[in-house]
C-alpha atoms as a PDB file:
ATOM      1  CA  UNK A   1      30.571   3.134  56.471  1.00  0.00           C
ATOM      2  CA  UNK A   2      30.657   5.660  59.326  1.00  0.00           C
ATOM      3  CA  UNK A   3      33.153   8.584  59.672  1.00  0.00           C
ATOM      4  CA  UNK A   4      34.175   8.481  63.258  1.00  0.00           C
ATOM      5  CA  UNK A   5      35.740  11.479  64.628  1.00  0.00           C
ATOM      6  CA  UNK A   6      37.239  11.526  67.788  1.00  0.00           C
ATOM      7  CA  UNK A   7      34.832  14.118  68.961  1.00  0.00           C
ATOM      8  CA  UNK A   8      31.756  12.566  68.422  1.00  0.00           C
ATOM      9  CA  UNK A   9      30.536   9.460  69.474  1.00  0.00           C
ATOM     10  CA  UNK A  10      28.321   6.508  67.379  1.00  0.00           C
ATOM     11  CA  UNK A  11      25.642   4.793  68.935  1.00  0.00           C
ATOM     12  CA  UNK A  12      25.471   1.179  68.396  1.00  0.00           C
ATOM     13  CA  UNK A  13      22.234   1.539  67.208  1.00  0.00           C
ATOM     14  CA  UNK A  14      22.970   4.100  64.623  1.00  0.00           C
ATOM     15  CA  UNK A  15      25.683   2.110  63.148  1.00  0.00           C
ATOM     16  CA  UNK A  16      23.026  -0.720  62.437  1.00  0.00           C
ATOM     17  CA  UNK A  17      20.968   1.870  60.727  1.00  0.00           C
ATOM     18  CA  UNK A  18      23.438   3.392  58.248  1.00  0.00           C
ATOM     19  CA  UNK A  19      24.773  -0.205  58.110  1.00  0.00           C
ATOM     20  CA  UNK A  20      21.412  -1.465  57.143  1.00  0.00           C
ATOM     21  CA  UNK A  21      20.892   1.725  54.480  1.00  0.00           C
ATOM     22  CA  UNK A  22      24.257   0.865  53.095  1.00  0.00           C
ATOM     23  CA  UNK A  23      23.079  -2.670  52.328  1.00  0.00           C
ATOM     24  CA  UNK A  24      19.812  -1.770  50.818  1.00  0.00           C
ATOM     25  CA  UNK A  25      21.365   0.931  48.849  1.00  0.00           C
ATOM     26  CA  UNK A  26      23.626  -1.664  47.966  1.00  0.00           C
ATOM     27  CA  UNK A  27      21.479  -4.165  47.176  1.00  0.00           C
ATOM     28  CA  UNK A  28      19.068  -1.762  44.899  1.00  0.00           C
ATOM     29  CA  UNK A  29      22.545  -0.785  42.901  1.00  0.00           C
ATOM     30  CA  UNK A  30      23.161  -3.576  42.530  1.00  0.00           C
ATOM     31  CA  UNK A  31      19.644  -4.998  40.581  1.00  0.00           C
ATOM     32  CA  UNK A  32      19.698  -1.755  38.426  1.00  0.00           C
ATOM     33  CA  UNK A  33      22.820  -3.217  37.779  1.00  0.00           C
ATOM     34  CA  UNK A  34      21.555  -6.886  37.216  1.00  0.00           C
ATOM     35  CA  UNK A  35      18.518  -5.117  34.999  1.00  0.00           C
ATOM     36  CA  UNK A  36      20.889  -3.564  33.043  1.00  0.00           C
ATOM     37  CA  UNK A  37      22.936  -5.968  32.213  1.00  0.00           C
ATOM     38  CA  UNK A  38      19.884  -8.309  31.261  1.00  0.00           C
ATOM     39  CA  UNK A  39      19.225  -5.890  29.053  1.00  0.00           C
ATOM     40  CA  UNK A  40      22.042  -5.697  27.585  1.00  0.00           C
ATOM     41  CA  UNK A  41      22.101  -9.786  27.374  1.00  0.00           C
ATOM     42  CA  UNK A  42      18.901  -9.751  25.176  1.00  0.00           C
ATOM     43  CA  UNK A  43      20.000  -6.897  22.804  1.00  0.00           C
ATOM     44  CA  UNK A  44      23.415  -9.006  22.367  1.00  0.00           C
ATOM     45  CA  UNK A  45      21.115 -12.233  21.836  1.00  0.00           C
ATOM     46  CA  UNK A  46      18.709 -10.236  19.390  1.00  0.00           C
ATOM     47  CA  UNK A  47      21.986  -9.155  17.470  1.00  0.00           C
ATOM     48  CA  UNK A  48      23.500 -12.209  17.368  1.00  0.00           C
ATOM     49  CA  UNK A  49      20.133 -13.952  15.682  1.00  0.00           C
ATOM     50  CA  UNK A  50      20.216 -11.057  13.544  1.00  0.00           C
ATOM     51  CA  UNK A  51      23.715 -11.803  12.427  1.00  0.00           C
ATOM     52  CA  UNK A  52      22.825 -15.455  11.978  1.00  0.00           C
ATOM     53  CA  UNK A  53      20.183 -14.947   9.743  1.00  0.00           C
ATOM     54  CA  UNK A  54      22.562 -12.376   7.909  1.00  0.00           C
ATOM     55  CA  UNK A  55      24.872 -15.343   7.317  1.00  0.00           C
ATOM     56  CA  UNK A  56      22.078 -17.667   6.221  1.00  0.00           C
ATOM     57  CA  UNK A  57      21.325 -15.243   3.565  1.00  0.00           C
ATOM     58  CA  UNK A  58      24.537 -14.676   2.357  1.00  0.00           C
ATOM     59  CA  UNK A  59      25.265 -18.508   2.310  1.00  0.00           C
ATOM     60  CA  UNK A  60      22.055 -19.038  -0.129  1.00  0.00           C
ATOM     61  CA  UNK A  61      23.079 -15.850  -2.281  1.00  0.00           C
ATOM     62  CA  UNK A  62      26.688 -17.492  -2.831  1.00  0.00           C
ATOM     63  CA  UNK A  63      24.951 -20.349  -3.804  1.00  0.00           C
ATOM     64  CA  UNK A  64      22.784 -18.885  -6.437  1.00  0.00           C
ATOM     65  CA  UNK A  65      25.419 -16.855  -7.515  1.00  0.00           C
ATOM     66  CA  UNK A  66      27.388 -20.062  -8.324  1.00  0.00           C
ATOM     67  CA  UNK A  67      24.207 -21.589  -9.598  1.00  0.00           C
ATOM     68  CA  UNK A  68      23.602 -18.240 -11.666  1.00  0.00           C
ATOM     69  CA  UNK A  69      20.242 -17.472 -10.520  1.00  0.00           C
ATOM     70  CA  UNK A  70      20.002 -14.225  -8.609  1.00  0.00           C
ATOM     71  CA  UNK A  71      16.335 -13.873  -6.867  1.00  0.00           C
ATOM     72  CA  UNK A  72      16.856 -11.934  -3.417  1.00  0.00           C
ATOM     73  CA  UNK A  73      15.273 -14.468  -1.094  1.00  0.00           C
ATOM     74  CA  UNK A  74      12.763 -15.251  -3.228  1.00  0.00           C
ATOM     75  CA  UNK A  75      11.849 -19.225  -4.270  1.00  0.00           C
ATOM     76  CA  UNK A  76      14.699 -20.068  -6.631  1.00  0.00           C
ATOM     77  CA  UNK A  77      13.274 -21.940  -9.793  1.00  0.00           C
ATOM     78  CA  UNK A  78      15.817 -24.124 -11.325  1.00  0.00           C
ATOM     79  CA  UNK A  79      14.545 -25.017 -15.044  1.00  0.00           C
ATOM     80  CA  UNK A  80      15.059 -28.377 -16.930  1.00  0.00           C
ATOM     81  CA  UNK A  81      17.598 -27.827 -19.604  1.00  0.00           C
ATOM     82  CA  UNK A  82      14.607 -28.494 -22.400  1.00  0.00           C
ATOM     83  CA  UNK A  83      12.914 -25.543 -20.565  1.00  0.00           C
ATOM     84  CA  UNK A  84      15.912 -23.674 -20.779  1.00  0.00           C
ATOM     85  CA  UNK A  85      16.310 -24.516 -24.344  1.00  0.00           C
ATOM     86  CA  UNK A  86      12.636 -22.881 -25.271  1.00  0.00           C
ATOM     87  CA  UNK A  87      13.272 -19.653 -22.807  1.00  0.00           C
ATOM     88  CA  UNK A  88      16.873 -18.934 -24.928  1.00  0.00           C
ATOM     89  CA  UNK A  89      15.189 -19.721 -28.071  1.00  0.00           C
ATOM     90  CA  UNK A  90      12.281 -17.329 -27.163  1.00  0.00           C
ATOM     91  CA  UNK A  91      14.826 -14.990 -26.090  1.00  0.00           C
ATOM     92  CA  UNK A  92      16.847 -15.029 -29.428  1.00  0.00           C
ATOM     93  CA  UNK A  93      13.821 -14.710 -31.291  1.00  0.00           C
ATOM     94  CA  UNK A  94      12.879 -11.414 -29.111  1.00  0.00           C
ATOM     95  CA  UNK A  95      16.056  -9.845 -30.230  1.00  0.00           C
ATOM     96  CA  UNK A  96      15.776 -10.332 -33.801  1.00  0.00           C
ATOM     97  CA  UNK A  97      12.559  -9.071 -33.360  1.00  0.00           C
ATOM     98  CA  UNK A  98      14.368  -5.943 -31.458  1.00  0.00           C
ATOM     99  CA  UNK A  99      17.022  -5.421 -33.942  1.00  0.00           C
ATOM    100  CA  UNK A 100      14.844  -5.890 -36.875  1.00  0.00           C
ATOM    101  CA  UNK A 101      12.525  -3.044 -34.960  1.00  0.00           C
ATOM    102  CA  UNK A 102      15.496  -0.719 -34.729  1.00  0.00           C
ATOM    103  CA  UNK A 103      16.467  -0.916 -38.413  1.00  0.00           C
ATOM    104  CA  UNK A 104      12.820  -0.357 -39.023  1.00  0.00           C
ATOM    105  CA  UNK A 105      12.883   2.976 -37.289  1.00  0.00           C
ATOM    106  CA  UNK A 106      15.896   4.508 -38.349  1.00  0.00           C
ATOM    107  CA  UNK A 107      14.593   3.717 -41.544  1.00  0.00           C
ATOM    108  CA  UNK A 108      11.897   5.678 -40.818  1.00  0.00           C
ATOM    109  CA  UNK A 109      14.159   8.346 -39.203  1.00  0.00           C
ATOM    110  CA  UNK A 110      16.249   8.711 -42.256  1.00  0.00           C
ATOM    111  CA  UNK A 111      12.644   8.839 -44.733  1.00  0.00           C
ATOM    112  CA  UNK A 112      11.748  11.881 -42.406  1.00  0.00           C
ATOM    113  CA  UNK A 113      15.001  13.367 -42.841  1.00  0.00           C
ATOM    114  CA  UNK A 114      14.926  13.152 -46.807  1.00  0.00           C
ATOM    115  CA  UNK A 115      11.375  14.424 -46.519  1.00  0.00           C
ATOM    116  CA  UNK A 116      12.230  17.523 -44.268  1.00  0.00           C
ATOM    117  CA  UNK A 117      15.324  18.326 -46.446  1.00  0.00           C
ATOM    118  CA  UNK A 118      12.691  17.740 -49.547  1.00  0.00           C
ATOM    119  CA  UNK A 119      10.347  20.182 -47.772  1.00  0.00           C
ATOM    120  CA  UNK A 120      12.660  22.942 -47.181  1.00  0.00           C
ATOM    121  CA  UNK A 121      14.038  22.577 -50.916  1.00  0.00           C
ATOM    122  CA  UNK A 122      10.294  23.232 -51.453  1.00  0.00           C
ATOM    123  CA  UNK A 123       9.928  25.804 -49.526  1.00  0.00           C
ATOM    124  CA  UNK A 124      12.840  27.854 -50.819  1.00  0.00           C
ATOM    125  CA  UNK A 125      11.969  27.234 -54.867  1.00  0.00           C
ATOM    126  CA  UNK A 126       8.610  28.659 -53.507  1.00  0.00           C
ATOM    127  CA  UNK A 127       9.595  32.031 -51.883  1.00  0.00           C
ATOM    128  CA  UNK A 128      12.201  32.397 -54.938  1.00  0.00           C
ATOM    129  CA  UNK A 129       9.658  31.686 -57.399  1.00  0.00           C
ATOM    130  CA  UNK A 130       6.889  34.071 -55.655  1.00  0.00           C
ATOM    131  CA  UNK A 131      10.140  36.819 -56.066  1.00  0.00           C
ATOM    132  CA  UNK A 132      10.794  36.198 -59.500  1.00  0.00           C
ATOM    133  CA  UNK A 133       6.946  36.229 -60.569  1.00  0.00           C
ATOM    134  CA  UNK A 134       6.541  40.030 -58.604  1.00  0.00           C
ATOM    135  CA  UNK A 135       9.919  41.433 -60.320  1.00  0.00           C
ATOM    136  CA  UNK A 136       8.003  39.786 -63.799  1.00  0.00           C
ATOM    137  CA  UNK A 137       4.493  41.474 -62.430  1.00  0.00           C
ATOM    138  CA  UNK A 138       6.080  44.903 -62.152  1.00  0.00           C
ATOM    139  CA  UNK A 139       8.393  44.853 -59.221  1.00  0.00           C
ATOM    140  CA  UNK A 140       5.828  46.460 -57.014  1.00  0.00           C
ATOM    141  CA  UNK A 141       6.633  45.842 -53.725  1.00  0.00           C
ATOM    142  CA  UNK A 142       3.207  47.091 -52.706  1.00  0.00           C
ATOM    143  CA  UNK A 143       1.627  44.345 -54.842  1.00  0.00           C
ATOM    144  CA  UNK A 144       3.261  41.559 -53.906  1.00  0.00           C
ATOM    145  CA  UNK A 145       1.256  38.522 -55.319  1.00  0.00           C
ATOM    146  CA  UNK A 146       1.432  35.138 -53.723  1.00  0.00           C
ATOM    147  CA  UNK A 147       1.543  31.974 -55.865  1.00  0.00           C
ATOM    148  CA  UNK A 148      -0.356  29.955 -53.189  1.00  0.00           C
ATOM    149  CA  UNK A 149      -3.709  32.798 -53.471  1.00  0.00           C
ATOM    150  CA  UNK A 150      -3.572  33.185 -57.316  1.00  0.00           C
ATOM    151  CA  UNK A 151      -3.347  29.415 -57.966  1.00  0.00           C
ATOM    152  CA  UNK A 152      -6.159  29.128 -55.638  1.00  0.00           C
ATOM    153  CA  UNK A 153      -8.378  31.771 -57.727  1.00  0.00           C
ATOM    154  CA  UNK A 154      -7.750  30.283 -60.728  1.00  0.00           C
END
């Protein structure tokens, strides 16, 4: 709308003008206003599908989770009970297998052990026996014989 000032006069025509700009200016506010708020509509509609198939897939995972199945969104498979039967009976027969494997390898565990302690016992008579033949030899400690090279020669 016009300022009017006592000074200054409006033409008629002028009036029309700005009164006509107002109303287009008007009228393109308000369809940014409309396109905006369609917009907005379709995001709000897009959510709200979203949401609904949210709900549709937590509705089938309280099922299986009553059911006992727990496949996310995949086909869930419900077996016959003699199907069922085999799969536990394959099942228990896997773990024996299993346990039997683990006593089988600390078995093996606990041979190494003995045989490393065995080793080092080894080892030790050997140095203590390679000592005790130099002191017999003549105590040199520049002719130091080793066990392993003379039974070797001989």
């Amino acid at each position: 709308t016009p300022m009017s000032s006592p000074l200054v006069e409006i033409d008629p025509k002028t009036y029309s003008d700005i009164q006509t700009q107002s109303l287009a200016r008007l009228l393109f506010d308000t369809k940014e206003a409309n396109k905006s708020l369609k917009f907005e509509v379709d995001d709000l509609k897009q959510k709200l599908h979203d949401a609904g198939g949210d709900i549709k897939l937590l509705r089938e995972q309280i099922v299986r989770s009553r059911v006992g199945t727990t496949d996310e969104g995949m086909n869930t498979r419900h077996f016959p009970a003699h199907e069922r039967e085999h799969l536990v009976k394959q099942l228990e027969v896997s773990r024996e297998e299993f346990v039997q494997l683990e006593r089988d390898l600390q078995q093996v565990l606990d041979e190494k052990e003995e045989l490393v302690t065995e080793r080092d016992a080894y080892r030790t008579k050997y140095e203590r026996l390679n000592t005790e033949l130099n002191y017999i030899l003549g105590g040199d400690e520049k002719r130091i014989v080793d066990i392993d090279a003379l039974s070797m020669e001989n």
